[in-house]
N, C-alpha and C. Protein backbone atom coordinates (compact mmCIF):
# COMPACT_ATOMS: atom_id res chain seq x y z
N UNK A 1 0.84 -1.18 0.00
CA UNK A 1 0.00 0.00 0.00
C UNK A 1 0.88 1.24 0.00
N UNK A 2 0.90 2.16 -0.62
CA UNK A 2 1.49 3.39 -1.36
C UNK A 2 0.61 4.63 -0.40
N UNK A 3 1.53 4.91 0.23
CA UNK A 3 0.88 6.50 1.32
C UNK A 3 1.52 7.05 1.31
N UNK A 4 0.96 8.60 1.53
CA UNK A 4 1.54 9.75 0.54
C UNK A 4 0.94 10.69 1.98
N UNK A 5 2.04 11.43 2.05
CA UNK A 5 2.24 12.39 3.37
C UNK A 5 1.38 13.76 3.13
N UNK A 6 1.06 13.77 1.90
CA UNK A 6 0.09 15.15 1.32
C UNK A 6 -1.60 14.82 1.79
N UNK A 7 -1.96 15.52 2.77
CA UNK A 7 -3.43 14.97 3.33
C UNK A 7 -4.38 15.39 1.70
N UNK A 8 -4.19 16.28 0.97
CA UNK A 8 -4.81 16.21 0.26
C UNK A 8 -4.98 15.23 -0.99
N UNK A 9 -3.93 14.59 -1.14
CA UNK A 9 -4.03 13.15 -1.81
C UNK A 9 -5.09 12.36 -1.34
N UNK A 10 -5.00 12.05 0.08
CA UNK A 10 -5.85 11.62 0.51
C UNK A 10 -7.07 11.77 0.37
N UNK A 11 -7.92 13.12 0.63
CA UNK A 11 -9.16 13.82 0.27
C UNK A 11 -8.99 13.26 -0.73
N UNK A 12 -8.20 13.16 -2.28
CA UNK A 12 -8.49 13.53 -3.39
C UNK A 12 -9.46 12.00 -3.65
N UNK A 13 -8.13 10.78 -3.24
CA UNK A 13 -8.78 9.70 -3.51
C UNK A 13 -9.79 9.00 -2.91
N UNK A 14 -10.06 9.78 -1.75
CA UNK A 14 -11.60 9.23 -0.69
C UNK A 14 -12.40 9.66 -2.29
N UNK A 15 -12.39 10.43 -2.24
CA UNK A 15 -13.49 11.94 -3.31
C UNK A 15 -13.67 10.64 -4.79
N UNK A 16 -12.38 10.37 -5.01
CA UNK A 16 -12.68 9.47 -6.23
C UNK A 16 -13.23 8.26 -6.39
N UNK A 17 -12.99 7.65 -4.55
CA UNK A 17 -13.64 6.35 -4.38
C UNK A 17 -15.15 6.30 -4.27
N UNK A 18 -15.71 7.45 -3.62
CA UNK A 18 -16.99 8.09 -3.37
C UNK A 18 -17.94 8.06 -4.49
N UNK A 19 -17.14 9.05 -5.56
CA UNK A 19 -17.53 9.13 -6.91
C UNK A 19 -17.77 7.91 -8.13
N UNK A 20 -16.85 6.88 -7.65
CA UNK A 20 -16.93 5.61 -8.50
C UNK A 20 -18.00 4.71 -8.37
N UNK A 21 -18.35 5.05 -6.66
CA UNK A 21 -19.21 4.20 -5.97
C UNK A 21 -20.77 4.84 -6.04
N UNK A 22 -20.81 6.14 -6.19
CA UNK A 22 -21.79 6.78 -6.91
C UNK A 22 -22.34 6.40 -8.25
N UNK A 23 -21.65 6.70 -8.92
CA UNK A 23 -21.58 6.35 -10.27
C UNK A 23 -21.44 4.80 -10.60
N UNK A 24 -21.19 3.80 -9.83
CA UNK A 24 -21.67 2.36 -10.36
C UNK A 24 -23.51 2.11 -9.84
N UNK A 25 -23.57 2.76 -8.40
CA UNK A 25 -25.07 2.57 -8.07
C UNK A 25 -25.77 3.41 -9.12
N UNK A 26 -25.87 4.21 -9.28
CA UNK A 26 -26.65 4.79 -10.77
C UNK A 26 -26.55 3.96 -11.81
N UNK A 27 -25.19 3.68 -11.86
CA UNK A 27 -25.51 2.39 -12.96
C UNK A 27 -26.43 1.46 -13.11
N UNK A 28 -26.12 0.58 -11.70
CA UNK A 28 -27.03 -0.38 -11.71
C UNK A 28 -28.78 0.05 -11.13
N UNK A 29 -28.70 1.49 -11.09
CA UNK A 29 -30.09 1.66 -11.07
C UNK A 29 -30.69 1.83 -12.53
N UNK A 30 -30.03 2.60 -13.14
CA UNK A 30 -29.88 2.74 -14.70
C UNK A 30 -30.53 1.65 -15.66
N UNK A 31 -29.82 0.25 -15.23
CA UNK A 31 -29.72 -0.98 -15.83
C UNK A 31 -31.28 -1.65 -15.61
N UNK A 32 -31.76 -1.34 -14.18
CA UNK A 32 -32.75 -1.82 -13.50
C UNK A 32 -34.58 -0.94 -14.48
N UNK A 33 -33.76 0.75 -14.29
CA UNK A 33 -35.10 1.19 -14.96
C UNK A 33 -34.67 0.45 -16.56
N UNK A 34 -33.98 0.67 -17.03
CA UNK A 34 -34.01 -0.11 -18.81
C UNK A 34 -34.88 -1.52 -18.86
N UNK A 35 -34.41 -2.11 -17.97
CA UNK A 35 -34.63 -3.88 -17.94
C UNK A 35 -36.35 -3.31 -17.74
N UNK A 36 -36.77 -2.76 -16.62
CA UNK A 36 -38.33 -2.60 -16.14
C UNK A 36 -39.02 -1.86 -16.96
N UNK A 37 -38.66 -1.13 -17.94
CA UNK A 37 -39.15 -0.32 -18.91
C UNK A 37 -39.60 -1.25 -20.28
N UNK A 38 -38.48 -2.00 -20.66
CA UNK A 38 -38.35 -2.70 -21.80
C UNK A 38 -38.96 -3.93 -21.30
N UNK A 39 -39.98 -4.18 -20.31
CA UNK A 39 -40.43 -5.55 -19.76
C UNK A 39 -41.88 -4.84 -19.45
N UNK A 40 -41.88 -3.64 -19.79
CA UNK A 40 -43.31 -2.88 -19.36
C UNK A 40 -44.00 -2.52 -21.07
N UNK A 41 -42.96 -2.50 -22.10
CA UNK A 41 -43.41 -1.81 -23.28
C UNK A 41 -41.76 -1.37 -23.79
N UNK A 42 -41.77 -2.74 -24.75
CA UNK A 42 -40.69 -2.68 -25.04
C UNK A 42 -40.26 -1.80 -26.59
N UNK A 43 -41.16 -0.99 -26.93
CA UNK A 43 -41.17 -0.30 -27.85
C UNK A 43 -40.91 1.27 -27.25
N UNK A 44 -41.42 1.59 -26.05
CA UNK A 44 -41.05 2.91 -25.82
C UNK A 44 -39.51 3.33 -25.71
N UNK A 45 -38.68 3.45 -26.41
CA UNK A 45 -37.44 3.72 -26.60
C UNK A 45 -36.96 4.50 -27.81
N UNK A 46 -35.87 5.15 -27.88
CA UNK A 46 -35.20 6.07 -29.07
C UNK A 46 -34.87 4.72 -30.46
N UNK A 47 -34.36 3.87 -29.97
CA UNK A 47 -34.17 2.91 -31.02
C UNK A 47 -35.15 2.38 -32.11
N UNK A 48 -36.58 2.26 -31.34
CA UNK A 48 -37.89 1.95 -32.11
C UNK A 48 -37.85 2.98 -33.09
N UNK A 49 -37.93 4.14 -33.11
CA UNK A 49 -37.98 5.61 -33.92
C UNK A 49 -36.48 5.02 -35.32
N UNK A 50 -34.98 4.79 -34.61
CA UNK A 50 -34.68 5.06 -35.53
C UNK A 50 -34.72 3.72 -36.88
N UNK A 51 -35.14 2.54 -36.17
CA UNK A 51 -35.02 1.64 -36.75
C UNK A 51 -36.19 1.80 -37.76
N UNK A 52 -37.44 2.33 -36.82
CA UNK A 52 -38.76 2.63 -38.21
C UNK A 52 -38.43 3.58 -39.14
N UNK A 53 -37.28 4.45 -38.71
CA UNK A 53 -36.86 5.39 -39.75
C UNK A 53 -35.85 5.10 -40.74
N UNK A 54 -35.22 4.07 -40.80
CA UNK A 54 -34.32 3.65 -41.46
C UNK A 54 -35.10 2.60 -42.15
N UNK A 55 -36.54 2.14 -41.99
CA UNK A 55 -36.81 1.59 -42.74
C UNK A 55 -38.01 2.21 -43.25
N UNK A 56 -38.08 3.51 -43.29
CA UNK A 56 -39.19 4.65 -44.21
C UNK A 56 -37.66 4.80 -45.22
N UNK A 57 -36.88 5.13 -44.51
CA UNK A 57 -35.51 5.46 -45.63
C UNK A 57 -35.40 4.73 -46.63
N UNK A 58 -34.90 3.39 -46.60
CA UNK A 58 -35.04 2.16 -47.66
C UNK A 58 -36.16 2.52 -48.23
N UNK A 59 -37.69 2.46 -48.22
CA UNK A 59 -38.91 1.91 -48.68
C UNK A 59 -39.17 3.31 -49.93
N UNK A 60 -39.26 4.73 -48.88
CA UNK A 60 -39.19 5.72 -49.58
C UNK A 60 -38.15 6.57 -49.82
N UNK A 61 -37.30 6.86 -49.77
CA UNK A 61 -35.96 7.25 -49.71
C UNK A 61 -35.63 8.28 -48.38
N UNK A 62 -34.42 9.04 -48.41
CA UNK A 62 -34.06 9.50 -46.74
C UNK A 62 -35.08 10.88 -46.45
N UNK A 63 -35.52 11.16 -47.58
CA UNK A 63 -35.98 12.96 -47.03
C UNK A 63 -37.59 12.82 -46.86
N UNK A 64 -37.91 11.11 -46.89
CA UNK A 64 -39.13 10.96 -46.21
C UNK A 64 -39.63 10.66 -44.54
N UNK A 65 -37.76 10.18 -43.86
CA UNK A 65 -38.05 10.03 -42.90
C UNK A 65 -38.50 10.90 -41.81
N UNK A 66 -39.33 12.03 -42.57
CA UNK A 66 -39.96 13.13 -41.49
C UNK A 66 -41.60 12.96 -41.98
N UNK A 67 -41.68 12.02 -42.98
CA UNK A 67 -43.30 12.22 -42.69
C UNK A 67 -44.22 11.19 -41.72
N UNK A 68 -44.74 12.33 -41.21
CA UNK A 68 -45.65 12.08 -39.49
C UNK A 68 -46.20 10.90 -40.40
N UNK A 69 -47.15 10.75 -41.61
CA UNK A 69 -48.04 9.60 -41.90
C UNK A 69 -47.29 7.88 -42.04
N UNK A 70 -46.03 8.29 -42.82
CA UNK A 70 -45.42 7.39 -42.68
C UNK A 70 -44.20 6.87 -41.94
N UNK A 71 -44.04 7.48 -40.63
CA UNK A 71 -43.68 7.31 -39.35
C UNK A 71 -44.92 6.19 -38.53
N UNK A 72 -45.91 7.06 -38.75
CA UNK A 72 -47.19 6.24 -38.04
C UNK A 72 -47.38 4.58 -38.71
N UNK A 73 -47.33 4.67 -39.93
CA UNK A 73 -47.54 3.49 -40.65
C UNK A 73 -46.44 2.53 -40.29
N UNK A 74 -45.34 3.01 -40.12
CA UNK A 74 -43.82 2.02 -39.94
C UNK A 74 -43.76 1.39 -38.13
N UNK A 75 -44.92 2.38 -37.77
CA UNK A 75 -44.89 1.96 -36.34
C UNK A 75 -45.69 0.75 -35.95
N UNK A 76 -46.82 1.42 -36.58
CA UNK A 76 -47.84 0.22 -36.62
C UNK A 76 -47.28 -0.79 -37.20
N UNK A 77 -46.67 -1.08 -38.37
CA UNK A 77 -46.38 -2.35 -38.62
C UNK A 77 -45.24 -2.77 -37.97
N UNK A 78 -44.65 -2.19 -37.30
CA UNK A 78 -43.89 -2.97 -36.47
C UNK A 78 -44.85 -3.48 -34.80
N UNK A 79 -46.02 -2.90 -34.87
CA UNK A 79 -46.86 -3.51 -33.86
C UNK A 79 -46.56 -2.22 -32.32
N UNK A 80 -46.40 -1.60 -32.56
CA UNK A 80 -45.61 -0.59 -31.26
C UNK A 80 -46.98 -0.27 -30.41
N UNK A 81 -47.89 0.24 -31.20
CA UNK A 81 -49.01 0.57 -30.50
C UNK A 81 -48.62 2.13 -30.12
N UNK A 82 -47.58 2.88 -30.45
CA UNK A 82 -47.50 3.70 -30.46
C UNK A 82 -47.95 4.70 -31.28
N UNK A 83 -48.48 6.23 -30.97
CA UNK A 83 -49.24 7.08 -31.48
C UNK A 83 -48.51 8.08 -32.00
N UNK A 84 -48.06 8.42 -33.06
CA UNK A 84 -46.92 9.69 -33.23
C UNK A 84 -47.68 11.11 -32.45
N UNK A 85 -47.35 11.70 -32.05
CA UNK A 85 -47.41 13.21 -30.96
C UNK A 85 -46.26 13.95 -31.39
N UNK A 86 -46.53 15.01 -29.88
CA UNK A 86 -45.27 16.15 -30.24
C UNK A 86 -43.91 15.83 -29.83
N UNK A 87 -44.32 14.73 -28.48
CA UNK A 87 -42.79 14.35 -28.29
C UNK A 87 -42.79 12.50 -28.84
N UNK A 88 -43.53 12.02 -29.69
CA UNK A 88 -43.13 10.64 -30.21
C UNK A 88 -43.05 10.57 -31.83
N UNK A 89 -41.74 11.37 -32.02
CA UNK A 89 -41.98 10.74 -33.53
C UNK A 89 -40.31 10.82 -33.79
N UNK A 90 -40.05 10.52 -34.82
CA UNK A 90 -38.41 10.88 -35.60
C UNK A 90 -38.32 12.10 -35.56
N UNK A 91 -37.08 12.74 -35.11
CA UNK A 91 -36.69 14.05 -35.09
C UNK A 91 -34.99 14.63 -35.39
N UNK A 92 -34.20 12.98 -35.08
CA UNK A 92 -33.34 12.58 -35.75
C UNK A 92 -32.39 12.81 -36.59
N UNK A 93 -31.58 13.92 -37.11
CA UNK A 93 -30.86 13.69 -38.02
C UNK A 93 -30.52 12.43 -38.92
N UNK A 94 -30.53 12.68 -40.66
CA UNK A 94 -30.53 11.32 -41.10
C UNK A 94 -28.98 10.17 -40.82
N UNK A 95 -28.26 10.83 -40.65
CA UNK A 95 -27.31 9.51 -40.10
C UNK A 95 -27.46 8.54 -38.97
N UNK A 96 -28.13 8.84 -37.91
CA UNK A 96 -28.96 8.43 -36.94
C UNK A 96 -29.57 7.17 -37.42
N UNK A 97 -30.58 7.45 -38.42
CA UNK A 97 -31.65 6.31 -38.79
C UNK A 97 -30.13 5.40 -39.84
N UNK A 98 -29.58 5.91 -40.36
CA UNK A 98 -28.21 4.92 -40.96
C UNK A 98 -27.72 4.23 -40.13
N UNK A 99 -27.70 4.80 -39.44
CA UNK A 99 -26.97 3.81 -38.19
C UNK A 99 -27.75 2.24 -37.60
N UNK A 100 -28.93 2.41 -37.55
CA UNK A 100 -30.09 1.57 -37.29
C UNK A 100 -30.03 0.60 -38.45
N UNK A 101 -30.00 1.36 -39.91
CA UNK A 101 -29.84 0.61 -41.29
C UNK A 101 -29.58 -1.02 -41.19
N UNK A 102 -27.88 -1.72 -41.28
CA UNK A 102 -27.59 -2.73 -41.26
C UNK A 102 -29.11 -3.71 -40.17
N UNK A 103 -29.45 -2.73 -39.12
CA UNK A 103 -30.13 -3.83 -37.93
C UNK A 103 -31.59 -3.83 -38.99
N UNK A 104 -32.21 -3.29 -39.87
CA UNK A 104 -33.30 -3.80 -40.78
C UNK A 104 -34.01 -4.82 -41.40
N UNK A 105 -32.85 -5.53 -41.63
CA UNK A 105 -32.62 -6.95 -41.46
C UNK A 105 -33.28 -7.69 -40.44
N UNK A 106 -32.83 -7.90 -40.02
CA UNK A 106 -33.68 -8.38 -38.47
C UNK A 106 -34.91 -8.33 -38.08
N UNK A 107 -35.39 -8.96 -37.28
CA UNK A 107 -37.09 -8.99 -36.93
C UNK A 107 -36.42 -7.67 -35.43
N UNK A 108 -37.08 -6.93 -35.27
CA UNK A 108 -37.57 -6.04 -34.20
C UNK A 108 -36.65 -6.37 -32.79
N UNK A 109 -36.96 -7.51 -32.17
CA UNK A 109 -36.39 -7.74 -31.16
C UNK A 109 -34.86 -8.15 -31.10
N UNK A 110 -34.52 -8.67 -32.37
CA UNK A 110 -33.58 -9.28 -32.53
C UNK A 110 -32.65 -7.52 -32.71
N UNK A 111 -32.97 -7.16 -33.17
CA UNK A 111 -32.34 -5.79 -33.69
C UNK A 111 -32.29 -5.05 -32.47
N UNK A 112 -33.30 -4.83 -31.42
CA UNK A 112 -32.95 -3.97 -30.58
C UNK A 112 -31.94 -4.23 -29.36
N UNK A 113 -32.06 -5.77 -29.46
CA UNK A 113 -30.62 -6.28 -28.43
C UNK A 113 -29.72 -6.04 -28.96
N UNK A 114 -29.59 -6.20 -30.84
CA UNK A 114 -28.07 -6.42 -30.70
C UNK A 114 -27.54 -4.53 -30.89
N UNK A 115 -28.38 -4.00 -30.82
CA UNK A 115 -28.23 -2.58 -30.88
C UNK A 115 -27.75 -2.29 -29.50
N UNK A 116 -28.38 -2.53 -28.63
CA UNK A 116 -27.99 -2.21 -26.97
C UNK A 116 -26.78 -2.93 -26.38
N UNK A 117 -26.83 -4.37 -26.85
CA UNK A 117 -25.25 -5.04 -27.58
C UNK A 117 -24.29 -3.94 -27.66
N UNK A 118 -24.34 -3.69 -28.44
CA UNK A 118 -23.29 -3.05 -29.79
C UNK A 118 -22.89 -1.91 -28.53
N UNK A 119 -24.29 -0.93 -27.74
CA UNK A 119 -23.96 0.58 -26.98
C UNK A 119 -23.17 -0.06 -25.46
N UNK A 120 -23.75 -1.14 -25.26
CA UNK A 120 -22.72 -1.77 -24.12
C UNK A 120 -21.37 -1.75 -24.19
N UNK A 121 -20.90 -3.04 -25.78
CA UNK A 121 -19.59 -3.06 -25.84
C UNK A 121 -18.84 -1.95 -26.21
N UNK A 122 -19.34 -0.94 -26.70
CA UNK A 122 -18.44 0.35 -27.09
C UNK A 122 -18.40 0.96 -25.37
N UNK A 123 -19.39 1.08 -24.60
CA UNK A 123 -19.38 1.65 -23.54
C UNK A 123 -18.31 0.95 -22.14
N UNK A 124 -18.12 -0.15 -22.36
CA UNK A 124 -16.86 -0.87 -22.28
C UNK A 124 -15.48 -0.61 -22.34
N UNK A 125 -16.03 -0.26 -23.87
CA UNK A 125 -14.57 -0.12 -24.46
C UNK A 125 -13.94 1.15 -23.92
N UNK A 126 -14.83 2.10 -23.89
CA UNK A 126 -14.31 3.57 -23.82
C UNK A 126 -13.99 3.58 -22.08
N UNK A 127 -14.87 2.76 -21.71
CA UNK A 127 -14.20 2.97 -19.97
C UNK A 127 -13.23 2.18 -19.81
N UNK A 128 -12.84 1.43 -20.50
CA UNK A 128 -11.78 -0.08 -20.56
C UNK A 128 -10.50 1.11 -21.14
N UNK A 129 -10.73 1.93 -22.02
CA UNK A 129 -9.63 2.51 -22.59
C UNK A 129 -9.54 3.86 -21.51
N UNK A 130 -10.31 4.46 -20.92
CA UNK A 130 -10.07 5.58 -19.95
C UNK A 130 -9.44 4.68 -18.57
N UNK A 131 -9.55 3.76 -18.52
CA UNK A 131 -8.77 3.29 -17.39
C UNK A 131 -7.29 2.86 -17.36
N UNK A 132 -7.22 2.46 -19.17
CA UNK A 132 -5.78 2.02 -19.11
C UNK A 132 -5.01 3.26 -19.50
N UNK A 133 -5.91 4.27 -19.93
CA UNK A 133 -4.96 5.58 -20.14
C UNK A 133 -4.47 6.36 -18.75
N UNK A 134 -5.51 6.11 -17.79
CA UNK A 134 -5.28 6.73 -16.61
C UNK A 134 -3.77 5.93 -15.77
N UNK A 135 -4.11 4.08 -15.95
CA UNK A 135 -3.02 3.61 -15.28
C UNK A 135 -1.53 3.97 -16.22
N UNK A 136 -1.85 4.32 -17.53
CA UNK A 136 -0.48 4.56 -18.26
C UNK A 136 0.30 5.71 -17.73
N UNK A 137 -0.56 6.92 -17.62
CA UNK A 137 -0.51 8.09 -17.15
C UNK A 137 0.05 7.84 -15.83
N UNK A 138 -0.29 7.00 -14.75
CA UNK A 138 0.31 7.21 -13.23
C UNK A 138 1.54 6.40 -13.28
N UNK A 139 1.84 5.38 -14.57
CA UNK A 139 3.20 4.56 -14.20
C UNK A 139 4.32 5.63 -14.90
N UNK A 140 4.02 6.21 -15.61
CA UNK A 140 5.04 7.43 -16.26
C UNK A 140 5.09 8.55 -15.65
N UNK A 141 4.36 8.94 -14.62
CA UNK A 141 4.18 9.38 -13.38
C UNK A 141 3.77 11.08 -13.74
N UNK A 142 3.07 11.00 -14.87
CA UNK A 142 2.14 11.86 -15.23
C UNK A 142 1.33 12.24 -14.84
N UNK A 143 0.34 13.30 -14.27
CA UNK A 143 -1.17 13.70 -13.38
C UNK A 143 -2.17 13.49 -14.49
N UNK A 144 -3.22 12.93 -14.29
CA UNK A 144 -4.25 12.90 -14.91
C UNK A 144 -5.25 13.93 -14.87
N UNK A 145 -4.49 14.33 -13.61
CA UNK A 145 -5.66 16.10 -13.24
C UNK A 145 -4.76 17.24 -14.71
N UNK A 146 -6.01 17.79 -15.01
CA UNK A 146 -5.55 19.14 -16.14
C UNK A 146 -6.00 20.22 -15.57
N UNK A 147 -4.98 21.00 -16.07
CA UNK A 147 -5.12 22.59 -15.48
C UNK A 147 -6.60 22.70 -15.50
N UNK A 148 -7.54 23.66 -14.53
CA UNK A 148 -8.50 24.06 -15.01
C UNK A 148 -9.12 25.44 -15.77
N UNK A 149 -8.06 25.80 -15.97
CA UNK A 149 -8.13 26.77 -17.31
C UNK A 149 -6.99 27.15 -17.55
N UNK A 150 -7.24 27.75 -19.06
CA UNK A 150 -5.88 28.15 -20.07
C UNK A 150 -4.92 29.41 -19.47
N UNK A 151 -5.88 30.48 -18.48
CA UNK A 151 -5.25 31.16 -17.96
C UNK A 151 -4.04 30.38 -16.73
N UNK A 152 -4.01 29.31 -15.77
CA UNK A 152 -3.28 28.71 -15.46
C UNK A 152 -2.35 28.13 -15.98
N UNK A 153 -2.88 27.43 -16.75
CA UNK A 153 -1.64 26.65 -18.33
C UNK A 153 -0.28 27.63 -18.20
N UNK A 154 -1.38 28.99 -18.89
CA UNK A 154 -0.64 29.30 -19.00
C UNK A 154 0.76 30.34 -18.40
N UNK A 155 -0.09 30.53 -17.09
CA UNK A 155 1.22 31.10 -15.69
C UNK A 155 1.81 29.90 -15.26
N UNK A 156 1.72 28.55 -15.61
CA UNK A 156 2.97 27.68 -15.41
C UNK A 156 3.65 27.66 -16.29
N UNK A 157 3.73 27.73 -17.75
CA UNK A 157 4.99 28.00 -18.56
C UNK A 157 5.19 28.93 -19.00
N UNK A 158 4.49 30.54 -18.60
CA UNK A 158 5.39 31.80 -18.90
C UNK A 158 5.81 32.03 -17.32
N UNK A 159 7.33 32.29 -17.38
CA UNK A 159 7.98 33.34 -16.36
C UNK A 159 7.70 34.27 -15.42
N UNK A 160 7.39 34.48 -14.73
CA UNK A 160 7.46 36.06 -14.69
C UNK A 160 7.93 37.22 -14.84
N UNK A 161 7.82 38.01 -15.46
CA UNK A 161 8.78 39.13 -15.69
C UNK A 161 8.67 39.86 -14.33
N UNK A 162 10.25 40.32 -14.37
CA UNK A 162 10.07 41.93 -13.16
C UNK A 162 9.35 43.11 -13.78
N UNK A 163 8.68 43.70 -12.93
CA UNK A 163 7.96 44.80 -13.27
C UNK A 163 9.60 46.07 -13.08
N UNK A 164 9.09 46.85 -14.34
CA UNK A 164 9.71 47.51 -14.58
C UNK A 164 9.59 49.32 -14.52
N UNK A 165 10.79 49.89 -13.48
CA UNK A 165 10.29 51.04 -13.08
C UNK A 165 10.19 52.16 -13.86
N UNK A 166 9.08 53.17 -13.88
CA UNK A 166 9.24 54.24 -14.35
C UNK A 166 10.05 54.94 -14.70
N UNK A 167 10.69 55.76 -16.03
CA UNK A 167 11.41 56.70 -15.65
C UNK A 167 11.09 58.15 -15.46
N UNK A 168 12.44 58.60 -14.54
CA UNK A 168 12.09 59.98 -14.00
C UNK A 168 12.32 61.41 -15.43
């Protein structure tokens, strides 16, 4: 065990253990509303929208995926029981519904796992890669803390000059 005579090290890493432990219980509360949501009405989600929109895209081409009638129609036939409104319809930028594209293929359910699939393992990845950047960073004995602004930056690598006196 590695102890460090600076009490504020200390604070720093209570503060970070606190924060981790925060942030995994949200997680797994997170995980809990998804699972109870998608077991209550498994269509109410952002993914239903873009997948029906990527397949108005295919059927009619991309600058249809804003019409309310055939939003409604792509819903229904996917069985959603959902009603397009002011806050339920595609609103999306078209790369969005591209993205959904390849999962078209697929029957509905099959598509929305491997979609949540797919946001897991990237979400993985990126904390799998912020962790090994952080341990790279402390064995080269680099701070992972960054200035918190450019005005600091930058009074650690300019000098100070002497102020210089008037003349008489």
């Amino acid at each position: 065990m590695v102890t460090s005579s600076n009490p504020n090290s200390r604070w720093r890493n209570l503060g970070a253990a606190a924060g981790a432990a925060t942030a995994g219980l949200f997680a797994i509360f997170d995980l809990y509303q998804w699972a109870s949501a998608y077991a209550a009405d498994r269509f109410h989600n952002d993914f239903t929208f873009y997948f029906a929109a990527a397949r108005i895209g295919l059927a009619h081409g991309w600058p249809a995926i804003y019409d309310l009638n055939l939003q409604q129609a792509e819903l229904d036939a996917l069985g959603s029981g959902i009603k397009i409104a002011e806050l339920a319809r595609y609103i999306s930028p078209p790369p969005v519904a591209w993205s959904a594209l390849p999962l078209t293929a697929l029957p509905y359910p099959v598509a929305y796992w491997t979609w949540s699939g797919l946001l897991l393992v990237t979400l993985g990845l990126l904390l799998t890669n912020r962790w090994v950047w952080l341990k790279r960073a402390a064995r080269c004995g680099h701070s992972s803390r960054r200035p918190r602004s450019g005005a600091r930056l930058a009074r650690r690598q300019v000098p100070p000059r002497p102020l210089s006196r008037p003349a008489h």
